[in-house]
C-alpha atoms as a PDB file:
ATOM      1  CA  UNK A   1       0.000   0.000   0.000  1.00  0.00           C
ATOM      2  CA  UNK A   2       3.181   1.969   0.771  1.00  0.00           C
ATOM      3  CA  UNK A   3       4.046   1.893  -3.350  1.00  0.00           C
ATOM      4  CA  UNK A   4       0.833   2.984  -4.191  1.00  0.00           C
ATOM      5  CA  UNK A   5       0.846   5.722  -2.316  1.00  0.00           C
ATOM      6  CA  UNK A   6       4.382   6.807  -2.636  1.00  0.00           C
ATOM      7  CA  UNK A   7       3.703   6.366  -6.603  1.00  0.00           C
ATOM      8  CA  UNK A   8       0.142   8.077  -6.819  1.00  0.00           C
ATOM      9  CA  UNK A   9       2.215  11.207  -4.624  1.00  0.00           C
ATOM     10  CA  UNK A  10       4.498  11.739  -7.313  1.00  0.00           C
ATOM     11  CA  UNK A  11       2.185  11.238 -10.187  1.00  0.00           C
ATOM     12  CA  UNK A  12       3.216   7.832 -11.556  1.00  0.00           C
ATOM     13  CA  UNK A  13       0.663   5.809 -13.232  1.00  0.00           C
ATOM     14  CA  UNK A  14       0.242   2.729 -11.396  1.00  0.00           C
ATOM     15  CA  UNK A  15       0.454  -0.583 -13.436  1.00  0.00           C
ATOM     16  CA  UNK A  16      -0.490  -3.963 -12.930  1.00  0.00           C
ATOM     17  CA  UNK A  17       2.435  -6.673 -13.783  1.00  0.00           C
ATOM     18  CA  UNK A  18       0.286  -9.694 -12.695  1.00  0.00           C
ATOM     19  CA  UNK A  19       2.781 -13.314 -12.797  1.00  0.00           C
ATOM     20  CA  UNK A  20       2.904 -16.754 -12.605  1.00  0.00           C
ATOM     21  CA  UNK A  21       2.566 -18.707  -9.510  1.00  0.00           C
ATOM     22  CA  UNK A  22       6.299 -19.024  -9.280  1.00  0.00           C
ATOM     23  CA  UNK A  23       7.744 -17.537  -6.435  1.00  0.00           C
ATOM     24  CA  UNK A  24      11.173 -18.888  -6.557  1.00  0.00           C
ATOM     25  CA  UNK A  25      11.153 -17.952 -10.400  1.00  0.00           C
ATOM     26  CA  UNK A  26       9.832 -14.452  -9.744  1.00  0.00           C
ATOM     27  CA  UNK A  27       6.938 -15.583 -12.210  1.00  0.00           C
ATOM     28  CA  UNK A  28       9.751 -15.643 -14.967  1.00  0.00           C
ATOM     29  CA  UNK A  29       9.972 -19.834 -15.366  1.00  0.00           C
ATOM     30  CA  UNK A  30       7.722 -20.795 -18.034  1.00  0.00           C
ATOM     31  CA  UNK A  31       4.458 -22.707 -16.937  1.00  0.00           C
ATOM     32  CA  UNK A  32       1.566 -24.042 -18.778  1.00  0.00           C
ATOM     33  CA  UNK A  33      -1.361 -23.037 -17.449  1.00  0.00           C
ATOM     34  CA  UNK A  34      -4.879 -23.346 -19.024  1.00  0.00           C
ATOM     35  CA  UNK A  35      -6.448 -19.802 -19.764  1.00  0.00           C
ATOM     36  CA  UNK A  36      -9.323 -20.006 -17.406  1.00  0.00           C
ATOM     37  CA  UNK A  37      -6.387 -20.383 -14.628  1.00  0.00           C
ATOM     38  CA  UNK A  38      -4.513 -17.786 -15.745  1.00  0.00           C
ATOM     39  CA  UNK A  39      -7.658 -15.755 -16.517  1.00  0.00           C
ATOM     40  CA  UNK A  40      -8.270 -16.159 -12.376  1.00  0.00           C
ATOM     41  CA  UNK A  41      -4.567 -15.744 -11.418  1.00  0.00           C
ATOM     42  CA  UNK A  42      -4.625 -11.960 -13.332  1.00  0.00           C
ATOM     43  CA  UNK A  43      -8.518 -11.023 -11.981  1.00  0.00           C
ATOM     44  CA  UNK A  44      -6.961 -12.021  -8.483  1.00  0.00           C
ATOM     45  CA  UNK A  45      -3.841  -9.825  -8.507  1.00  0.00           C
ATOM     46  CA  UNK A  46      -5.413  -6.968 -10.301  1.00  0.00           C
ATOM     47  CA  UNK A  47      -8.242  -7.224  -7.869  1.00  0.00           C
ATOM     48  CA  UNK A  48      -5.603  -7.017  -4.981  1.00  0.00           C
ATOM     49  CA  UNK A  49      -4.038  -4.311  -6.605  1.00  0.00           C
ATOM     50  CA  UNK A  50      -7.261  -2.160  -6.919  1.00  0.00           C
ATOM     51  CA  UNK A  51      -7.735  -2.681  -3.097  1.00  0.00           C
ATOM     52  CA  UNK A  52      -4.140  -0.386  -2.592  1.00  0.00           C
ATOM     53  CA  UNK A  53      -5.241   2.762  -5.154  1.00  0.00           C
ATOM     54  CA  UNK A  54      -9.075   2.457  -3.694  1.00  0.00           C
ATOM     55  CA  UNK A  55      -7.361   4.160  -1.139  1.00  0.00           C
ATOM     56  CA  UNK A  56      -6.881   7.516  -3.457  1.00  0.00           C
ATOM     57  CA  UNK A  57      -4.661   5.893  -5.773  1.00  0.00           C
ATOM     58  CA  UNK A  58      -5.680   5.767  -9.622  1.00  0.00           C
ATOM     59  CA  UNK A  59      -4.809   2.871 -12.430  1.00  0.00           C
ATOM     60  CA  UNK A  60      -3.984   2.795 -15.627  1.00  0.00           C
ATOM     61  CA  UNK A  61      -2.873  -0.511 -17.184  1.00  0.00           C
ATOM     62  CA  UNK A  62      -4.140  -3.989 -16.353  1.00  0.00           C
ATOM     63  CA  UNK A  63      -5.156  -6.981 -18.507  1.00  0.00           C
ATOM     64  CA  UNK A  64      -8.040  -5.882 -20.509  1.00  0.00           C
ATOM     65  CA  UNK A  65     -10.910  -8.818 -19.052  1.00  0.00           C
ATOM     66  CA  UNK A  66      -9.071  -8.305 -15.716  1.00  0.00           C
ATOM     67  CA  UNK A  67      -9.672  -4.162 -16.199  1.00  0.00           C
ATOM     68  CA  UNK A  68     -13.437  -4.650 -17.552  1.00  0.00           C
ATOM     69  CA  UNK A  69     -14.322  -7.315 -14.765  1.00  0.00           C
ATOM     70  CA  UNK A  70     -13.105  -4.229 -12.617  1.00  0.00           C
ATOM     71  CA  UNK A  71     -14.594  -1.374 -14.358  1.00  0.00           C
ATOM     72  CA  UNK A  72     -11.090   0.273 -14.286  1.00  0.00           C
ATOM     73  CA  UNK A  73      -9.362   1.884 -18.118  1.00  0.00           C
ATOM     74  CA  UNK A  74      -7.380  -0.649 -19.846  1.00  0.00           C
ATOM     75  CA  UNK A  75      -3.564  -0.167 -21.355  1.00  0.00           C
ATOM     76  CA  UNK A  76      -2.201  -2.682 -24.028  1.00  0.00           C
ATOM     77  CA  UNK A  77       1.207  -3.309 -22.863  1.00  0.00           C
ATOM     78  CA  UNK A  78       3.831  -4.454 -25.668  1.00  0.00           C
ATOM     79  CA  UNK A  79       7.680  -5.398 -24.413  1.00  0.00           C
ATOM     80  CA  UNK A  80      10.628  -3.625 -26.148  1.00  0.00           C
ATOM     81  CA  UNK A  81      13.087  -5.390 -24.473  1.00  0.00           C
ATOM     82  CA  UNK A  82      12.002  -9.495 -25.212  1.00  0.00           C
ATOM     83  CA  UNK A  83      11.322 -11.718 -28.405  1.00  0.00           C
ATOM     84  CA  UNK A  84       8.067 -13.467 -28.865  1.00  0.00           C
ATOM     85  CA  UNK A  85       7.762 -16.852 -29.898  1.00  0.00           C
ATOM     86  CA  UNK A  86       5.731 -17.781 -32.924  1.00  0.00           C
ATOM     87  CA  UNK A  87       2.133 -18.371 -30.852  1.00  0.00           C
ATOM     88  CA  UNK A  88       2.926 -14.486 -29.214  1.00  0.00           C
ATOM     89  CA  UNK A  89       2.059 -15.176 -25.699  1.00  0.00           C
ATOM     90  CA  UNK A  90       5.254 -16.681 -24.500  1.00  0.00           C
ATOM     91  CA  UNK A  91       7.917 -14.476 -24.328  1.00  0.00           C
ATOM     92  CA  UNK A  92      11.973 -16.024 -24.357  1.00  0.00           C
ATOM     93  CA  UNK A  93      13.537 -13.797 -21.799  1.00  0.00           C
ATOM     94  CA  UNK A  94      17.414 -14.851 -21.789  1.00  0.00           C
ATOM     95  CA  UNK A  95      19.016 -12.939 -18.268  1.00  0.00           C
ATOM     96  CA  UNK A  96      22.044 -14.222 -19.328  1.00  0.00           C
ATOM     97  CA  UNK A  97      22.305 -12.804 -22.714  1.00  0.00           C
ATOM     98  CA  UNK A  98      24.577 -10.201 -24.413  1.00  0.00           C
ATOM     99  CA  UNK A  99      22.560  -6.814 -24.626  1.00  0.00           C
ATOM    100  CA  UNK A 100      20.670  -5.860 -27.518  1.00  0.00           C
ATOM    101  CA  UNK A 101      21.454  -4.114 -30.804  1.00  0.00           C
ATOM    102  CA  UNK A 102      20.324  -0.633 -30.524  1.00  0.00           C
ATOM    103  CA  UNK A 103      19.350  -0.880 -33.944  1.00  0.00           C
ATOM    104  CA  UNK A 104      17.561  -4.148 -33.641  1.00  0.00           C
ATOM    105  CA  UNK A 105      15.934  -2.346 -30.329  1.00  0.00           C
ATOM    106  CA  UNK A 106      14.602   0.602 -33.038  1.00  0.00           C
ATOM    107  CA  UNK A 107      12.984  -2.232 -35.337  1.00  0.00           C
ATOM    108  CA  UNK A 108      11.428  -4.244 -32.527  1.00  0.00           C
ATOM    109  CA  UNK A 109       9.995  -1.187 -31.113  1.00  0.00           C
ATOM    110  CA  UNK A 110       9.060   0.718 -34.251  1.00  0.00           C
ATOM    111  CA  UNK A 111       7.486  -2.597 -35.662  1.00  0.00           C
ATOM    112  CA  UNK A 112       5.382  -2.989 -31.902  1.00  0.00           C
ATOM    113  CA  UNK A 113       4.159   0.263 -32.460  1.00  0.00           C
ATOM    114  CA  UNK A 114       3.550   0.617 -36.220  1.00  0.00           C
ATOM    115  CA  UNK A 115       2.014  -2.602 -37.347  1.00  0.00           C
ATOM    116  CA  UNK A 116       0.983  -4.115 -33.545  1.00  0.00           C
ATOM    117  CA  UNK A 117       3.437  -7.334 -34.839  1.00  0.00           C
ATOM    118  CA  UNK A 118       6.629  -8.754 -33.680  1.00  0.00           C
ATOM    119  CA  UNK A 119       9.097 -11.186 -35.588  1.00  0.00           C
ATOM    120  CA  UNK A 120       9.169 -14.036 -33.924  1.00  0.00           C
ATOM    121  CA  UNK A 121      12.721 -16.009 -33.034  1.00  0.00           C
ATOM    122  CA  UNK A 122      11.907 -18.520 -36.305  1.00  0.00           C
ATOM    123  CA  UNK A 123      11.212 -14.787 -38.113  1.00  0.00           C
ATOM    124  CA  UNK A 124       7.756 -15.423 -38.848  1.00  0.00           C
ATOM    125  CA  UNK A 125       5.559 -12.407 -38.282  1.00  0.00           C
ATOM    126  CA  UNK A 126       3.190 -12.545 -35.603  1.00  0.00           C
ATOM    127  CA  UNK A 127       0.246 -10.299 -34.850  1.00  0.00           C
ATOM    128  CA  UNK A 128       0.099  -8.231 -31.476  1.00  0.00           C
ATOM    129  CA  UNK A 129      -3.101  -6.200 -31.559  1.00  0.00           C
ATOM    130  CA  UNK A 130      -4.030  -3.803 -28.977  1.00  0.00           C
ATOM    131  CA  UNK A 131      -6.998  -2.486 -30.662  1.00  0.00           C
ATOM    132  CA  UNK A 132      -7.735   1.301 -30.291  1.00  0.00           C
ATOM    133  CA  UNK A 133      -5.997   0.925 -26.425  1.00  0.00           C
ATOM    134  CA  UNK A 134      -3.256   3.049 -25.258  1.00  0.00           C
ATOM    135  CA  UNK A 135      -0.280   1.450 -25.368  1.00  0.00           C
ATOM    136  CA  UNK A 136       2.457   0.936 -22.877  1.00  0.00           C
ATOM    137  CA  UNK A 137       5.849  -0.227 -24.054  1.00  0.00           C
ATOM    138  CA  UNK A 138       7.736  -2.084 -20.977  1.00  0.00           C
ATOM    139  CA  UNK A 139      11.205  -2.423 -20.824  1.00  0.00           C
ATOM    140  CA  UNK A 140      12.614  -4.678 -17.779  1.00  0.00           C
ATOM    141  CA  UNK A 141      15.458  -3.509 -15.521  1.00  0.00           C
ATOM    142  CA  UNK A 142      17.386  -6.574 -15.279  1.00  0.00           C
ATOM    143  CA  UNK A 143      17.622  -7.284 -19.321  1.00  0.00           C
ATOM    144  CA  UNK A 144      21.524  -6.670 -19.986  1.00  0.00           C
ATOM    145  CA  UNK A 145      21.615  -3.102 -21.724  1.00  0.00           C
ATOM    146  CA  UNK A 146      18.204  -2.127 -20.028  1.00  0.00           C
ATOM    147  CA  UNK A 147      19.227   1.865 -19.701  1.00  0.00           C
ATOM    148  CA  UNK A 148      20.282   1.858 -23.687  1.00  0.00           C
ATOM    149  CA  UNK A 149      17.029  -0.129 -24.151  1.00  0.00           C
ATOM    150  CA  UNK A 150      15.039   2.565 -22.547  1.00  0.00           C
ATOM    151  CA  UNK A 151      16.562   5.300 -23.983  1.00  0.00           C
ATOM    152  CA  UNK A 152      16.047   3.599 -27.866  1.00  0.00           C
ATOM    153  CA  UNK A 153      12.131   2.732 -27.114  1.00  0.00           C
ATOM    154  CA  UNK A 154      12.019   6.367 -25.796  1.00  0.00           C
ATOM    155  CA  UNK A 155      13.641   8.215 -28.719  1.00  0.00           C
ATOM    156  CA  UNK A 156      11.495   5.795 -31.142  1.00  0.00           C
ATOM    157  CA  UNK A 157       8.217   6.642 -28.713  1.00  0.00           C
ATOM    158  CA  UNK A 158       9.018  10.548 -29.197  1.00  0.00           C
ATOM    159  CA  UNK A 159       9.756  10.637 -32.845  1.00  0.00           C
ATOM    160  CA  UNK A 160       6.445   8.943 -33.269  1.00  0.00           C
ATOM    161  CA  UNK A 161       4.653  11.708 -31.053  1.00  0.00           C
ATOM    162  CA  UNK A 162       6.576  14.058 -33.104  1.00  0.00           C
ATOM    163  CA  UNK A 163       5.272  13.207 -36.309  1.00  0.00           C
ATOM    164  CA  UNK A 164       9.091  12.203 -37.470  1.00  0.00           C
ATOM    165  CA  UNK A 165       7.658   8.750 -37.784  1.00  0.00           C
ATOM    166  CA  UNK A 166       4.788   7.194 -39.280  1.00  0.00           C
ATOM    167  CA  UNK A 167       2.441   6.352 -36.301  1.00  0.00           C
ATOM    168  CA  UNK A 168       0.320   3.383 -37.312  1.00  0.00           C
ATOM    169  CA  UNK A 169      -0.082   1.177 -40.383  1.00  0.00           C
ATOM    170  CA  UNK A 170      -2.718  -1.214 -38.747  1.00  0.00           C
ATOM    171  CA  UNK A 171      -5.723   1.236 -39.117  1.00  0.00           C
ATOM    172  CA  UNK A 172      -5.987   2.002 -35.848  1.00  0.00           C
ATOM    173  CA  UNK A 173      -6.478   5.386 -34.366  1.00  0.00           C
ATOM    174  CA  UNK A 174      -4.077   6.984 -32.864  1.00  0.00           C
ATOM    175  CA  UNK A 175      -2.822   4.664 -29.963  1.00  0.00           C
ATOM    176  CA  UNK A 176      -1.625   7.223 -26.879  1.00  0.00           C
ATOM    177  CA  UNK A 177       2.014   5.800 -25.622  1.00  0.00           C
ATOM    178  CA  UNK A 178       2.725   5.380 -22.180  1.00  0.00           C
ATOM    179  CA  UNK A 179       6.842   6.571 -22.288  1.00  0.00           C
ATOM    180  CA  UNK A 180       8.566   3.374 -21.154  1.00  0.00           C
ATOM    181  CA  UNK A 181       7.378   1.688 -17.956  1.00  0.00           C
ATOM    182  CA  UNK A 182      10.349   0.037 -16.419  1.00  0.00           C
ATOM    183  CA  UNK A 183       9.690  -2.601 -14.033  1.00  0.00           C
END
């Protein structure tokens, strides 16, 4: 409750970042879990979650049923610091890995944002859509090269806002971007 408030006090948006059952893993291991299960797993943290900012705190990203089951606004949220796997809801995150290309940071994130897709690891394309949603783009602080990351998603985020860049090819209106969230 603490966070929340110390976070609503300084004006940061509050996000949920609801995980796996995997406490040892930090919800990072990967598990196979049916989507009703998982479906339950996010409505229970985001509902915990909502019981902190009740208490004058305000949200604005959760999983979209989780966030209409709660009445609260929904933010897609897109990773510029991971690769996708062909089926697009596993993610391969490597801890151990060199850092990331800067310019292969610019694609991934330009591609997120442009055409809601990814290239998988086999390089097939795969479809991300976030709808008409605002968009947060979430870069993790223990990927190797996270502070470079950052700073490439946010130049790519503010040459978008600044016209510099064509926003989105997908048809969708303009998606609002959350500058990097780093958790």
């Amino acid at each position: 409750m603490e966070t929340v408030r110390n976070l609503k006090a300084h004006n940061v948006k509050i996000g949920a970042h609801p995980g796996l059952p995997d406490l040892q893993g930090f919800g990072r291991r990967e598990m196979k879990l049916p989507p009703e299960e998982l479906t339950t797993l996010t409505v229970y943290q985001v509902g915990a979650l909502k019981g902190f900012w009740t208490e004058k705190a305000s949200p604005s990203i959760a999983h979209q049923k989780a966030a209409k089951d709660l009445g609260i606004p929904f933010w897609a949220e897109l990773y510029g610091d991971v690769k996708y796997r062909t089926d697009g809801s596993s993610l391969l995150i490597d801890r151990k890995k060199k850092p990331w290309d800067l310019v292969d940071v610019e694609k991934h994130v330009t591609q997120l944002i442009r055409t809601q897709s990814v290239t998988a690891v086999d390089g097939t394309g795969v479809a991300m859509p976030v709808g008409n949603y605002p968009v947060s783009i979430c870069c993790h602080s223990d990927s190797p090269g996270c502070v470079e990351i950052i700073g490439k998603t946010r130049e790519v985020i503010n040459l978008i806002r600044m016209g510099k860049r064509a926003l989105c090819e997908c048809g969708s209106q303009y998606m609002d971007l959350l500058p990097t969230s780093l958790i």
